[in-house]
PDB file of N, CA and C in Angstrom:
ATOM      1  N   UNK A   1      -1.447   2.286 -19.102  1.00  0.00           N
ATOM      2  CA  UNK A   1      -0.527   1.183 -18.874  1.00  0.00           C
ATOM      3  C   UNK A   1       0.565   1.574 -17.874  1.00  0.00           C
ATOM      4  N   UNK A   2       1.115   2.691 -18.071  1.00  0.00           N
ATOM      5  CA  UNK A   2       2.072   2.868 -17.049  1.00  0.00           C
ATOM      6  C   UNK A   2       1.959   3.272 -15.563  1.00  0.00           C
ATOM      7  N   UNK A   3       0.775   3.778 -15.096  1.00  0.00           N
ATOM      8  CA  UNK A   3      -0.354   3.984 -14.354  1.00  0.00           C
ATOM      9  C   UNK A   3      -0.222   2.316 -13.575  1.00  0.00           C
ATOM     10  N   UNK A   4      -0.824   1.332 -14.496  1.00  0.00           N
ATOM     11  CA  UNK A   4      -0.871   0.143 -14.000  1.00  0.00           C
ATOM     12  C   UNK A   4       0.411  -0.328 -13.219  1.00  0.00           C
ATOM     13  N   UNK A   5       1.398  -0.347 -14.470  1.00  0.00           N
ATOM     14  CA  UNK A   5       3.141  -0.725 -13.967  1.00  0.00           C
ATOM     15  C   UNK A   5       2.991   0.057 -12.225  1.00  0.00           C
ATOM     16  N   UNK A   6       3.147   1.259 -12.806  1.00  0.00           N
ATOM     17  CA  UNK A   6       3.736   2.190 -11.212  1.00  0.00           C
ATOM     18  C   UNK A   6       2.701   1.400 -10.059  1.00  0.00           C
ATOM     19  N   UNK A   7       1.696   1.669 -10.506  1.00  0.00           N
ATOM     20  CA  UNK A   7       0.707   0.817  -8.997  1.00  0.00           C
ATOM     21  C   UNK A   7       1.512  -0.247  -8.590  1.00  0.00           C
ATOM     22  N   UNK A   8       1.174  -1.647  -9.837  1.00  0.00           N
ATOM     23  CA  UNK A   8       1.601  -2.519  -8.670  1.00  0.00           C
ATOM     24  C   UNK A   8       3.192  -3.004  -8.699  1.00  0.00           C
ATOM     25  N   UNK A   9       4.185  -1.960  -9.521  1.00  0.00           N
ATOM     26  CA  UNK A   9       5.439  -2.034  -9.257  1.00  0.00           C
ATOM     27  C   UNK A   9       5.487  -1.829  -7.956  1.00  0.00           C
ATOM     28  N   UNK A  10       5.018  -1.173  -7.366  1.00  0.00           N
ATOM     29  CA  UNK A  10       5.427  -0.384  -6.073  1.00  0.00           C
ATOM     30  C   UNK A  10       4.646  -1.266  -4.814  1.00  0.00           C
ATOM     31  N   UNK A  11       3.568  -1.984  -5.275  1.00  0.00           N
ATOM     32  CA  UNK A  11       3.212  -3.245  -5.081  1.00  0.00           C
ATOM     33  C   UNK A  11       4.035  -4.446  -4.057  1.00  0.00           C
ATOM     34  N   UNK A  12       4.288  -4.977  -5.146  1.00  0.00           N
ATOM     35  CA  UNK A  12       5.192  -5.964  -5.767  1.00  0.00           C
ATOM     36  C   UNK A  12       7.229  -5.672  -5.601  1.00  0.00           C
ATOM     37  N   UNK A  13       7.197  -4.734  -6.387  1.00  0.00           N
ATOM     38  CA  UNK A  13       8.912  -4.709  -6.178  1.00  0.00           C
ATOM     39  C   UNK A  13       9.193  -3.467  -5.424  1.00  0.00           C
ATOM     40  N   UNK A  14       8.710  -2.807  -4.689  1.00  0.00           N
ATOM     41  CA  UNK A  14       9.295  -1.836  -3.745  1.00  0.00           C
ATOM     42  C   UNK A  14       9.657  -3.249  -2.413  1.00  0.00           C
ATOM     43  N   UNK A  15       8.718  -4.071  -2.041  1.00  0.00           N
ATOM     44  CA  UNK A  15       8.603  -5.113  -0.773  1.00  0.00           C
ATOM     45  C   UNK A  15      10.124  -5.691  -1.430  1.00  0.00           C
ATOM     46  N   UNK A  16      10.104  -6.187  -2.392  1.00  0.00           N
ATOM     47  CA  UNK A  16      11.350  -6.741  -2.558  1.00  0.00           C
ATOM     48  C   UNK A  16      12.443  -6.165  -1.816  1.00  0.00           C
ATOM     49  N   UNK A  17      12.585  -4.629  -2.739  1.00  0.00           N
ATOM     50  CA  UNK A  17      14.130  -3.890  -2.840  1.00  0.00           C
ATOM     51  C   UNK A  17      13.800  -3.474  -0.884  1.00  0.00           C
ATOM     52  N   UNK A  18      12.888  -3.511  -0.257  1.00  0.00           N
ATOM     53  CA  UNK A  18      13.308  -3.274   1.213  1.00  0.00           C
ATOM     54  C   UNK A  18      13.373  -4.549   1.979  1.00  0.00           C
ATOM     55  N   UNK A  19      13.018  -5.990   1.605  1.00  0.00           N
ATOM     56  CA  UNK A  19      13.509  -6.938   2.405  1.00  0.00           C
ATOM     57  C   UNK A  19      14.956  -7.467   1.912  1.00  0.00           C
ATOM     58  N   UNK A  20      15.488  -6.958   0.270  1.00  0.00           N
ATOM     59  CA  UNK A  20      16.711  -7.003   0.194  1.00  0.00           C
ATOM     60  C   UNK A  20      17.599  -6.528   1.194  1.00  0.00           C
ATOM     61  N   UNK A  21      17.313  -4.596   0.890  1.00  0.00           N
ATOM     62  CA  UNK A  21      18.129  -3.566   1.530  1.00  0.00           C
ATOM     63  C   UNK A  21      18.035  -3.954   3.027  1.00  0.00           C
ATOM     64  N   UNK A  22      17.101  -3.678   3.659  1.00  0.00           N
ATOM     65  CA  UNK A  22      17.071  -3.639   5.038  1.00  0.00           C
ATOM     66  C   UNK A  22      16.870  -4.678   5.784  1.00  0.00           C
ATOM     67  N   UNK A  23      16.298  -6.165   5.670  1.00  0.00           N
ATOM     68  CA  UNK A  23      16.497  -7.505   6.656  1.00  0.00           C
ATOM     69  C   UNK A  23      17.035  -8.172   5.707  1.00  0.00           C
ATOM     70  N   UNK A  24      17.816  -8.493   5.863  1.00  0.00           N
ATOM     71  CA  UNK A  24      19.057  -9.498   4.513  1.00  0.00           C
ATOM     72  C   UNK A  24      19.216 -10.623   5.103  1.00  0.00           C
ATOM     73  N   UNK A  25      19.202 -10.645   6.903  1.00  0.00           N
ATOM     74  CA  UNK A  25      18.814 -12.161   7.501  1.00  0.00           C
ATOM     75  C   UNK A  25      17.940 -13.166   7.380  1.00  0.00           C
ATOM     76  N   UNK A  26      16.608 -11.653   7.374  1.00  0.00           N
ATOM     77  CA  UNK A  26      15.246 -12.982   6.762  1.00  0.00           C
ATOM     78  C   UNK A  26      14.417 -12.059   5.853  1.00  0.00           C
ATOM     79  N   UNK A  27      15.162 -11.820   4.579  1.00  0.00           N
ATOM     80  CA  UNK A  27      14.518 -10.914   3.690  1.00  0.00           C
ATOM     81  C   UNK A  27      13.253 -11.558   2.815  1.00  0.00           C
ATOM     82  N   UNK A  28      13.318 -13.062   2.609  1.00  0.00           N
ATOM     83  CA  UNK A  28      12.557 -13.672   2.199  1.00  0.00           C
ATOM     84  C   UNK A  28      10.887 -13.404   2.730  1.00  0.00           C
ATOM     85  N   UNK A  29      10.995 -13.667   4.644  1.00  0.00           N
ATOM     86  CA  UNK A  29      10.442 -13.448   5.205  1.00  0.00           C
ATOM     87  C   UNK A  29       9.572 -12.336   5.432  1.00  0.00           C
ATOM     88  N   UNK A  30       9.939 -11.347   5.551  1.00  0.00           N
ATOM     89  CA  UNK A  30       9.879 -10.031   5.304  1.00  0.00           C
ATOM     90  C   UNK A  30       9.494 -10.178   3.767  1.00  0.00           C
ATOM     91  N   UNK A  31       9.494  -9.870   2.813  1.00  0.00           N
ATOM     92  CA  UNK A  31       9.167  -9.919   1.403  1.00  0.00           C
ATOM     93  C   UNK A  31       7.566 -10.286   1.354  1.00  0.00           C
ATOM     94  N   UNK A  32       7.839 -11.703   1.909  1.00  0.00           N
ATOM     95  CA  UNK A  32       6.233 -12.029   1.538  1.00  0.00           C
ATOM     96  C   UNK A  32       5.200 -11.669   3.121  1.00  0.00           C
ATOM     97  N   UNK A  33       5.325 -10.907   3.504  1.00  0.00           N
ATOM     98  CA  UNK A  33       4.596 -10.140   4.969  1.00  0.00           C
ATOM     99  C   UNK A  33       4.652  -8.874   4.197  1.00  0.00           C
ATOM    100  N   UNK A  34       5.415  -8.534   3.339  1.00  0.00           N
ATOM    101  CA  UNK A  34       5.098  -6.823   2.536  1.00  0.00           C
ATOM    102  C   UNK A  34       4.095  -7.568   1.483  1.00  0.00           C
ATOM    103  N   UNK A  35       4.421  -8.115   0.690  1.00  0.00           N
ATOM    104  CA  UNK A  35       3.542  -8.650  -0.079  1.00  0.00           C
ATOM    105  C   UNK A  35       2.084  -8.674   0.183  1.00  0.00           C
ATOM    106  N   UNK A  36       2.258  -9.369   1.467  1.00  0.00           N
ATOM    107  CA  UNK A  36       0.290  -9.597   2.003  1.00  0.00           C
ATOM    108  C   UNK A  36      -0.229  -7.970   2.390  1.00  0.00           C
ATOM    109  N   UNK A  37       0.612  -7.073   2.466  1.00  0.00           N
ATOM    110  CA  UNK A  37       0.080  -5.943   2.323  1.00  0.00           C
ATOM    111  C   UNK A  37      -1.244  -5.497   1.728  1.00  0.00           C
ATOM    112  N   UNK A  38      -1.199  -6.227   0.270  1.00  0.00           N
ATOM    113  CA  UNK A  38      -2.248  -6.441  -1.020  1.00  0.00           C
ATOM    114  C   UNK A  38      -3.392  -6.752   0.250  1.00  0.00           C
ATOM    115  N   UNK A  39      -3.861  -7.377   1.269  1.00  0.00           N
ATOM    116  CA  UNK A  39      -4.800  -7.738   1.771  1.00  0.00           C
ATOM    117  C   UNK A  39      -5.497  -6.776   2.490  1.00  0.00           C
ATOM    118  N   UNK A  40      -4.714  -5.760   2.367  1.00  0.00           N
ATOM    119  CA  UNK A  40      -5.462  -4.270   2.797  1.00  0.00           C
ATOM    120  C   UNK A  40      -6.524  -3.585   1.783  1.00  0.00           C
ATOM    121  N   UNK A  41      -6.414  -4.209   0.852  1.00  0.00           N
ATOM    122  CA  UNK A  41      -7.778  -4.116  -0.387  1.00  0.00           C
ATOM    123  C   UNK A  41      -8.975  -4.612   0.181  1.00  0.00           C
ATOM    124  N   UNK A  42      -9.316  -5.314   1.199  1.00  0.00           N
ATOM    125  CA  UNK A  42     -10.121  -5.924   1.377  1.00  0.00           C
ATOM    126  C   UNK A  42     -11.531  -5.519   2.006  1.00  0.00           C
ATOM    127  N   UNK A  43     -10.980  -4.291   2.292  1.00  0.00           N
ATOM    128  CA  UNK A  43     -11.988  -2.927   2.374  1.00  0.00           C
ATOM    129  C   UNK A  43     -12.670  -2.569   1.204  1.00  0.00           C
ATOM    130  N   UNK A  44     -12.150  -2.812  -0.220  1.00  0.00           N
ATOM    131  CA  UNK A  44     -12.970  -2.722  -1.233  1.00  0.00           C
ATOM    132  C   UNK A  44     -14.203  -3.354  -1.196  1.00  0.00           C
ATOM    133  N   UNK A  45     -14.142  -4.309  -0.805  1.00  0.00           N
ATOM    134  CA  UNK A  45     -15.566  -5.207  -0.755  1.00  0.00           C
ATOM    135  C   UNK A  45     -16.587  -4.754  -0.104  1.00  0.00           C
ATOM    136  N   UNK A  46     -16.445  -3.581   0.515  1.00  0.00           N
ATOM    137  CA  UNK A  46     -17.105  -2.560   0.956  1.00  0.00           C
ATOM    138  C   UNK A  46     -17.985  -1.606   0.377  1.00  0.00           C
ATOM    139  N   UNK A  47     -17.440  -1.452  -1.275  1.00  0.00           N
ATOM    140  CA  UNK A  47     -17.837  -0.328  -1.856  1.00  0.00           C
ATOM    141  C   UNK A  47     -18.931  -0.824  -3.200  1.00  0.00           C
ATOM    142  N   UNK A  48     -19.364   0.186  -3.586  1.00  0.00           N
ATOM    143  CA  UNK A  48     -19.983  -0.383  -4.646  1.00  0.00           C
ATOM    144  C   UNK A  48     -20.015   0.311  -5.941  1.00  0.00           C
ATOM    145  N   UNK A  49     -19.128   0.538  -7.117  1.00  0.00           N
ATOM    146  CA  UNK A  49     -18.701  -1.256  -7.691  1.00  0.00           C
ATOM    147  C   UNK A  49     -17.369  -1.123  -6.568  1.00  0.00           C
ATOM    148  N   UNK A  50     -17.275  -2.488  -6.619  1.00  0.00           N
ATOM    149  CA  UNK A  50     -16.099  -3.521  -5.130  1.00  0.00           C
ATOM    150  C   UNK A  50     -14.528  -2.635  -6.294  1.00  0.00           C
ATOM    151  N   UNK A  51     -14.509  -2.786  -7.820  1.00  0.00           N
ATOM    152  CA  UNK A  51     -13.225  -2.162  -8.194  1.00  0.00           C
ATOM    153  C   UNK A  51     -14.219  -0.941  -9.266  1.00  0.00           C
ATOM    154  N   UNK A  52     -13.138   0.398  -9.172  1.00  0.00           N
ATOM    155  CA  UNK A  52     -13.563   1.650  -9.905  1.00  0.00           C
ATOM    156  C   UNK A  52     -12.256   1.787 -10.564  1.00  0.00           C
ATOM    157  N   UNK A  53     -11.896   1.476 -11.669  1.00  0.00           N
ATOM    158  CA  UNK A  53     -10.589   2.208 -12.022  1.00  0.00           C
ATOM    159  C   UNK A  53     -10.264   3.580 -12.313  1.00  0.00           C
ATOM    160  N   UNK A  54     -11.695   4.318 -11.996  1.00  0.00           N
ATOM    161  CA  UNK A  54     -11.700   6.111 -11.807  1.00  0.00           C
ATOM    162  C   UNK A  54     -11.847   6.534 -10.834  1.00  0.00           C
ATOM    163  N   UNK A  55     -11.214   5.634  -9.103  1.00  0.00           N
ATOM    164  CA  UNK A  55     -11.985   6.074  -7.926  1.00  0.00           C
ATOM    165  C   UNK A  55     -10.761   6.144  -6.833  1.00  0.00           C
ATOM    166  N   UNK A  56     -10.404   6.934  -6.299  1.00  0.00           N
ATOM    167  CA  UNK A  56      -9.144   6.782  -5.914  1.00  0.00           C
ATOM    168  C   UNK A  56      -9.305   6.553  -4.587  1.00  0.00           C
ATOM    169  N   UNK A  57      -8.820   5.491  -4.253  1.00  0.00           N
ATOM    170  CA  UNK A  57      -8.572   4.466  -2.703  1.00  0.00           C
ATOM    171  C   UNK A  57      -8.674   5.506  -1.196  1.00  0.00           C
ATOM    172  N   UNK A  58      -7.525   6.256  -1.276  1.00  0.00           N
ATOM    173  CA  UNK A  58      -7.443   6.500  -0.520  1.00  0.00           C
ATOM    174  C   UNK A  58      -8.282   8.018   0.283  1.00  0.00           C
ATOM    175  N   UNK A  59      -8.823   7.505   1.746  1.00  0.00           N
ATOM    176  CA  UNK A  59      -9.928   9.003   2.261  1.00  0.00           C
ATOM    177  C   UNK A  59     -11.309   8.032   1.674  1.00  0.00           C
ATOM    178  N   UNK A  60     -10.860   6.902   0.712  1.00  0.00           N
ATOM    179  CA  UNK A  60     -12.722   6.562   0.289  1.00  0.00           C
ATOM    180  C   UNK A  60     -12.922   4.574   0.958  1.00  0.00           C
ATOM    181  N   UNK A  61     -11.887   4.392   1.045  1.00  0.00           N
ATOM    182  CA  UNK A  61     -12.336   3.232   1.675  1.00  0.00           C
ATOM    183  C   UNK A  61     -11.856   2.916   3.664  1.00  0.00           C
ATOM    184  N   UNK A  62     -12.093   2.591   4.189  1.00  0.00           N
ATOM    185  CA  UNK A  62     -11.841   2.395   5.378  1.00  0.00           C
ATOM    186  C   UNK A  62     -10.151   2.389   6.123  1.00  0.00           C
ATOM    187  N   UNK A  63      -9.482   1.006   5.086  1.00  0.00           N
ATOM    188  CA  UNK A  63      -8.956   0.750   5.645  1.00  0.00           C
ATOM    189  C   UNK A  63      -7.528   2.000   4.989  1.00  0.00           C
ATOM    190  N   UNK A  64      -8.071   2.964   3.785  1.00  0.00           N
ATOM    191  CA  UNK A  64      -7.220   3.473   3.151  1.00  0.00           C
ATOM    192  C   UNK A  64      -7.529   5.321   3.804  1.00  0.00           C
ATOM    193  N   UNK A  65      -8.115   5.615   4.774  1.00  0.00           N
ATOM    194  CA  UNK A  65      -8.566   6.547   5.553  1.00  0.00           C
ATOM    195  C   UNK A  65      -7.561   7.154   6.044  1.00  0.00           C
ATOM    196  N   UNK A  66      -7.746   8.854   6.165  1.00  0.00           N
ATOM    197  CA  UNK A  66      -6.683   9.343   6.894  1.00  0.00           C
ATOM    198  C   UNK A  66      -6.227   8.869   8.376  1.00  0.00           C
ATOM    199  N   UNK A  67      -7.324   8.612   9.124  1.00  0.00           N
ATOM    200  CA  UNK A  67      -7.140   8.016  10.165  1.00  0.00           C
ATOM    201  C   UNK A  67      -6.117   6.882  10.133  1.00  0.00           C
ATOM    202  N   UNK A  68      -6.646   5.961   9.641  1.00  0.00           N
ATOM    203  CA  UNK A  68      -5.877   4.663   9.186  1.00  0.00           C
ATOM    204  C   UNK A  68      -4.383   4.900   8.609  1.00  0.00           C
ATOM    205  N   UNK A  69      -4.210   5.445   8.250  1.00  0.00           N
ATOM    206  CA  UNK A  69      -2.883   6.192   7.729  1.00  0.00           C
ATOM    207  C   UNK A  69      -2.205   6.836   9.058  1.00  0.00           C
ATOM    208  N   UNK A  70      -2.507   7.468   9.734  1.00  0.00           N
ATOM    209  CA  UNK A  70      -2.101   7.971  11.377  1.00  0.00           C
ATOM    210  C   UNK A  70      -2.271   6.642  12.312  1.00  0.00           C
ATOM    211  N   UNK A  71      -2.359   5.549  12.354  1.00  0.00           N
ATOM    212  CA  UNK A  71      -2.133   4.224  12.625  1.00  0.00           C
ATOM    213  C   UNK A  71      -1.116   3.534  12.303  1.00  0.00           C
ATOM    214  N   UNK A  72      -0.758   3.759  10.413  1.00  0.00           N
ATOM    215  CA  UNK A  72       0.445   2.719  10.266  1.00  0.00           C
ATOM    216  C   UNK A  72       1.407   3.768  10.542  1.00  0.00           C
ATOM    217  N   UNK A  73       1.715   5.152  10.567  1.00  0.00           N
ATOM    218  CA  UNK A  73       2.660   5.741  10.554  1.00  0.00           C
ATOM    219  C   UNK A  73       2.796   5.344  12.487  1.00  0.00           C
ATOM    220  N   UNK A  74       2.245   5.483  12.966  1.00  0.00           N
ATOM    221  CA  UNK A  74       1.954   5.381  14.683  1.00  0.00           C
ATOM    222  C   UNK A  74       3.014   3.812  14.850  1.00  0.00           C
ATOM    223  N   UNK A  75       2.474   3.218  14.110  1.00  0.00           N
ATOM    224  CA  UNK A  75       3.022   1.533  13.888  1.00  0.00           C
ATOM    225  C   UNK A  75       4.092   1.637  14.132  1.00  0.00           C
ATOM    226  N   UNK A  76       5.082   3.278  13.422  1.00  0.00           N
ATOM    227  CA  UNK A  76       6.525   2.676  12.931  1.00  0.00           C
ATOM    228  C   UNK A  76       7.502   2.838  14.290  1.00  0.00           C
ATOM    229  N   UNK A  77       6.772   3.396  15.439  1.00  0.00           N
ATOM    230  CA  UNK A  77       7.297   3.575  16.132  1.00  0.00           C
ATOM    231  C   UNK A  77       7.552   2.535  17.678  1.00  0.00           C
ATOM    232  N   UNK A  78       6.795   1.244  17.160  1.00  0.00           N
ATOM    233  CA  UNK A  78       7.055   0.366  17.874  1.00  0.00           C
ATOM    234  C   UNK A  78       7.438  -0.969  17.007  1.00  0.00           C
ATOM    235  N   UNK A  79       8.520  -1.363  18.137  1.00  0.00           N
ATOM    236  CA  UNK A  79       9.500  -2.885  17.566  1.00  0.00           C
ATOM    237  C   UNK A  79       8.662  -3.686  16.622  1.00  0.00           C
ATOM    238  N   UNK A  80       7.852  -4.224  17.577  1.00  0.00           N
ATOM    239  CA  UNK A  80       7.223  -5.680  17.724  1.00  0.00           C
ATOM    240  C   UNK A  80       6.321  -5.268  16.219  1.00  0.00           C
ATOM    241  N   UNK A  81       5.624  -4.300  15.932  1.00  0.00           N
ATOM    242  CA  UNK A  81       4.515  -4.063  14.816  1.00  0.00           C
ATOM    243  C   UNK A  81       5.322  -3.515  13.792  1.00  0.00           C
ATOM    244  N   UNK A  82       6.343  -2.595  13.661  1.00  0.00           N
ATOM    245  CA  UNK A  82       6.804  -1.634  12.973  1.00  0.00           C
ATOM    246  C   UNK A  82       6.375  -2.291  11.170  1.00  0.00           C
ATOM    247  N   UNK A  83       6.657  -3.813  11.328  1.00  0.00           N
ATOM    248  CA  UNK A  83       6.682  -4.221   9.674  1.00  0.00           C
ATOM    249  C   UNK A  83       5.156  -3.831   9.433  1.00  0.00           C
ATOM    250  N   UNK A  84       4.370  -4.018  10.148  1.00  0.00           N
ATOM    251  CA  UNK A  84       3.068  -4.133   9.939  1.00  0.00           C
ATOM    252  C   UNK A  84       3.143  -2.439   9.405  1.00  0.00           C
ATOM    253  N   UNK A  85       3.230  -1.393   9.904  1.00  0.00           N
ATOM    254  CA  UNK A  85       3.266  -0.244   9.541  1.00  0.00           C
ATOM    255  C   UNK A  85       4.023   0.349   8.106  1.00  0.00           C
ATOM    256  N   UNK A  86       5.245  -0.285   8.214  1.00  0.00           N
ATOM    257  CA  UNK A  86       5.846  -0.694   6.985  1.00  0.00           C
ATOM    258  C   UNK A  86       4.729  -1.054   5.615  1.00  0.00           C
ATOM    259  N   UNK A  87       4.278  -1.702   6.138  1.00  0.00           N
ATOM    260  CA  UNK A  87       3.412  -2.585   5.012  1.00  0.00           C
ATOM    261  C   UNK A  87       2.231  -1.744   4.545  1.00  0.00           C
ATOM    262  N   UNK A  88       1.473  -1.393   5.477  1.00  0.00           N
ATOM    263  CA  UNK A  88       0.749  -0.660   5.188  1.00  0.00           C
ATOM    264  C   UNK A  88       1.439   0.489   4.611  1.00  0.00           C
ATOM    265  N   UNK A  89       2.485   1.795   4.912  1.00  0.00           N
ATOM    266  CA  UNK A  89       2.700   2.440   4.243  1.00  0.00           C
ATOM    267  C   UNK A  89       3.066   2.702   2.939  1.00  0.00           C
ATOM    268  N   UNK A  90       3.968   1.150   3.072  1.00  0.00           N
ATOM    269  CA  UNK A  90       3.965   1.234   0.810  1.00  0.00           C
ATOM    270  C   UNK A  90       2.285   0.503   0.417  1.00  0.00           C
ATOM    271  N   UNK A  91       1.506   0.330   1.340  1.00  0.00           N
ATOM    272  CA  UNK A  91       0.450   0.337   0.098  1.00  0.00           C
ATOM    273  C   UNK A  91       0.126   1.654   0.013  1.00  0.00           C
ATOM    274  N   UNK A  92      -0.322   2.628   1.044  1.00  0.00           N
ATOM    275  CA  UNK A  92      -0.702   3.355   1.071  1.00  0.00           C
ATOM    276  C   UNK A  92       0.281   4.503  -0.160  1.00  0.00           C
ATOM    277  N   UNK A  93       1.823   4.377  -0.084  1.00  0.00           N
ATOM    278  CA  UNK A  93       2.095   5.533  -1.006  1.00  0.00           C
ATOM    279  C   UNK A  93       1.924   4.649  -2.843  1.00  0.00           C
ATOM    280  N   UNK A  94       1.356   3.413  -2.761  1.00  0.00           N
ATOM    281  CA  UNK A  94       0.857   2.344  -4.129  1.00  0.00           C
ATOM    282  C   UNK A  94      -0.299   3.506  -4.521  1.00  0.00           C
ATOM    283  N   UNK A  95      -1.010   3.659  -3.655  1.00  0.00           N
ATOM    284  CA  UNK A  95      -2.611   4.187  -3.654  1.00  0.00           C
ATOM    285  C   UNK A  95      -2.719   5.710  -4.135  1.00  0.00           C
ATOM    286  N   UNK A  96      -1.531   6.108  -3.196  1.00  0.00           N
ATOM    287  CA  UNK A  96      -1.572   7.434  -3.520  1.00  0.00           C
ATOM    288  C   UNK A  96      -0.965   8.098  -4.683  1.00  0.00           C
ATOM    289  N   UNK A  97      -0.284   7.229  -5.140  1.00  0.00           N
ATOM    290  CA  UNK A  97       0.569   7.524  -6.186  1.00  0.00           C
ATOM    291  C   UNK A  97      -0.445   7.541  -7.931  1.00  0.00           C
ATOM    292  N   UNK A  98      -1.321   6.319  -7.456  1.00  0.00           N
ATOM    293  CA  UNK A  98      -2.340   5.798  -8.257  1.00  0.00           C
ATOM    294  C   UNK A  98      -3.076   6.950  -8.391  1.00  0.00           C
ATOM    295  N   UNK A  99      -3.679   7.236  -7.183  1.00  0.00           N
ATOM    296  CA  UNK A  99      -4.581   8.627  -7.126  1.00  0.00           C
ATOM    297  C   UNK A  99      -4.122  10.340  -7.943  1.00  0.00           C
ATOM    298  N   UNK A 100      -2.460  10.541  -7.615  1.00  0.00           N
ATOM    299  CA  UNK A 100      -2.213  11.261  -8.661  1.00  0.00           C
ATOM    300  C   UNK A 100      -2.284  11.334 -10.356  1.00  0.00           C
ATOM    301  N   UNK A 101      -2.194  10.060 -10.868  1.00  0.00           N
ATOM    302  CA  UNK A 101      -2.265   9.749 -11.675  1.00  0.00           C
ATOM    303  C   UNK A 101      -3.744   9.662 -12.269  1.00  0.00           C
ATOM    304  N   UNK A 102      -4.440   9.627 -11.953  1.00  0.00           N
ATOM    305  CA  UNK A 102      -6.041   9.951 -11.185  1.00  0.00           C
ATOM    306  C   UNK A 102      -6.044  11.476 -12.073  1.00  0.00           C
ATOM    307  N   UNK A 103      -5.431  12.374 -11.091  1.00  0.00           N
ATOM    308  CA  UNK A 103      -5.355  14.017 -11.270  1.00  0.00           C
ATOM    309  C   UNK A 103      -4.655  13.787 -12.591  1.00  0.00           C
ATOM    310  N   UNK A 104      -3.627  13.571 -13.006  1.00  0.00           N
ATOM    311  CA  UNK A 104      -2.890  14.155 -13.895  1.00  0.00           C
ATOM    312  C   UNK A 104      -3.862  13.665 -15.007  1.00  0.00           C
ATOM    313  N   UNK A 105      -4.627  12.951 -15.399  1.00  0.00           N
ATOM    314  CA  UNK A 105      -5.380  12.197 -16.470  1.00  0.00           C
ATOM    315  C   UNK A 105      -6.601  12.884 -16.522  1.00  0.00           C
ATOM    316  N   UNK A 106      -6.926  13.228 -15.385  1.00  0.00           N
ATOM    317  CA  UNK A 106      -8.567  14.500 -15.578  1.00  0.00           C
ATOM    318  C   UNK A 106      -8.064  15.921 -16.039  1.00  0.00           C
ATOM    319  N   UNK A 107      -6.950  16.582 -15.670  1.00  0.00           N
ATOM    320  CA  UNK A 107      -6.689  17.265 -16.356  1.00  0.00           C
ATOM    321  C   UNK A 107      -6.103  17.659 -18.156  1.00  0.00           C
TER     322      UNK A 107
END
């Protein structure tokens, strides 16, 4: 259960507390563009079974790839995309965080 919380807390209310903190002009805006983040799952549909709740995301699906990860960080360094990189990176530390939790439970 808490496994679950942390995933999609970090989901869900990390996008919040940074379109609060950091665009307060159009945090709304920003909020739900972190939000659609979630649409980076969509690489699951890729795999087979499409959800593993013993399979950890990231290095195993496409869009959750180290490569792909050296893309959104690449992101943060330009204006115009940076949210997009943003976005992707809290899924990516959602995933990874998931994935420890992964480790700490097999041991």
């Amino acid at each position: 259960m808490l496994r679950f919380a942390v995933h999609y807390g970090i989901h869900f209310l990390v996008p919040i507390a940074v379109g609060l903190l950091f665009f307060k002009s159009k945090k709304w805006y920003i909020i739900l563009i972190l939000w659609a983040g979630i649409l980076i799952d969509i690489d699951h549909l890729l795999a087979n079974p499409i959800f593993d709740p013993d399979r950890c995301s990231i290095n195993f699906h496409p869009l959750h790839s180290y490569w792909a990860l050296a893309v959104y960080f690449t992101l943060l360094f330009f204006k115009k995309v940076r949210i997009l990189g943003i976005v992707a990176l809290i899924h990516m530390l959602a995933d990874a965080i998931d994935c420890l939790f992964l480790v700490i439970q097999s041991e």
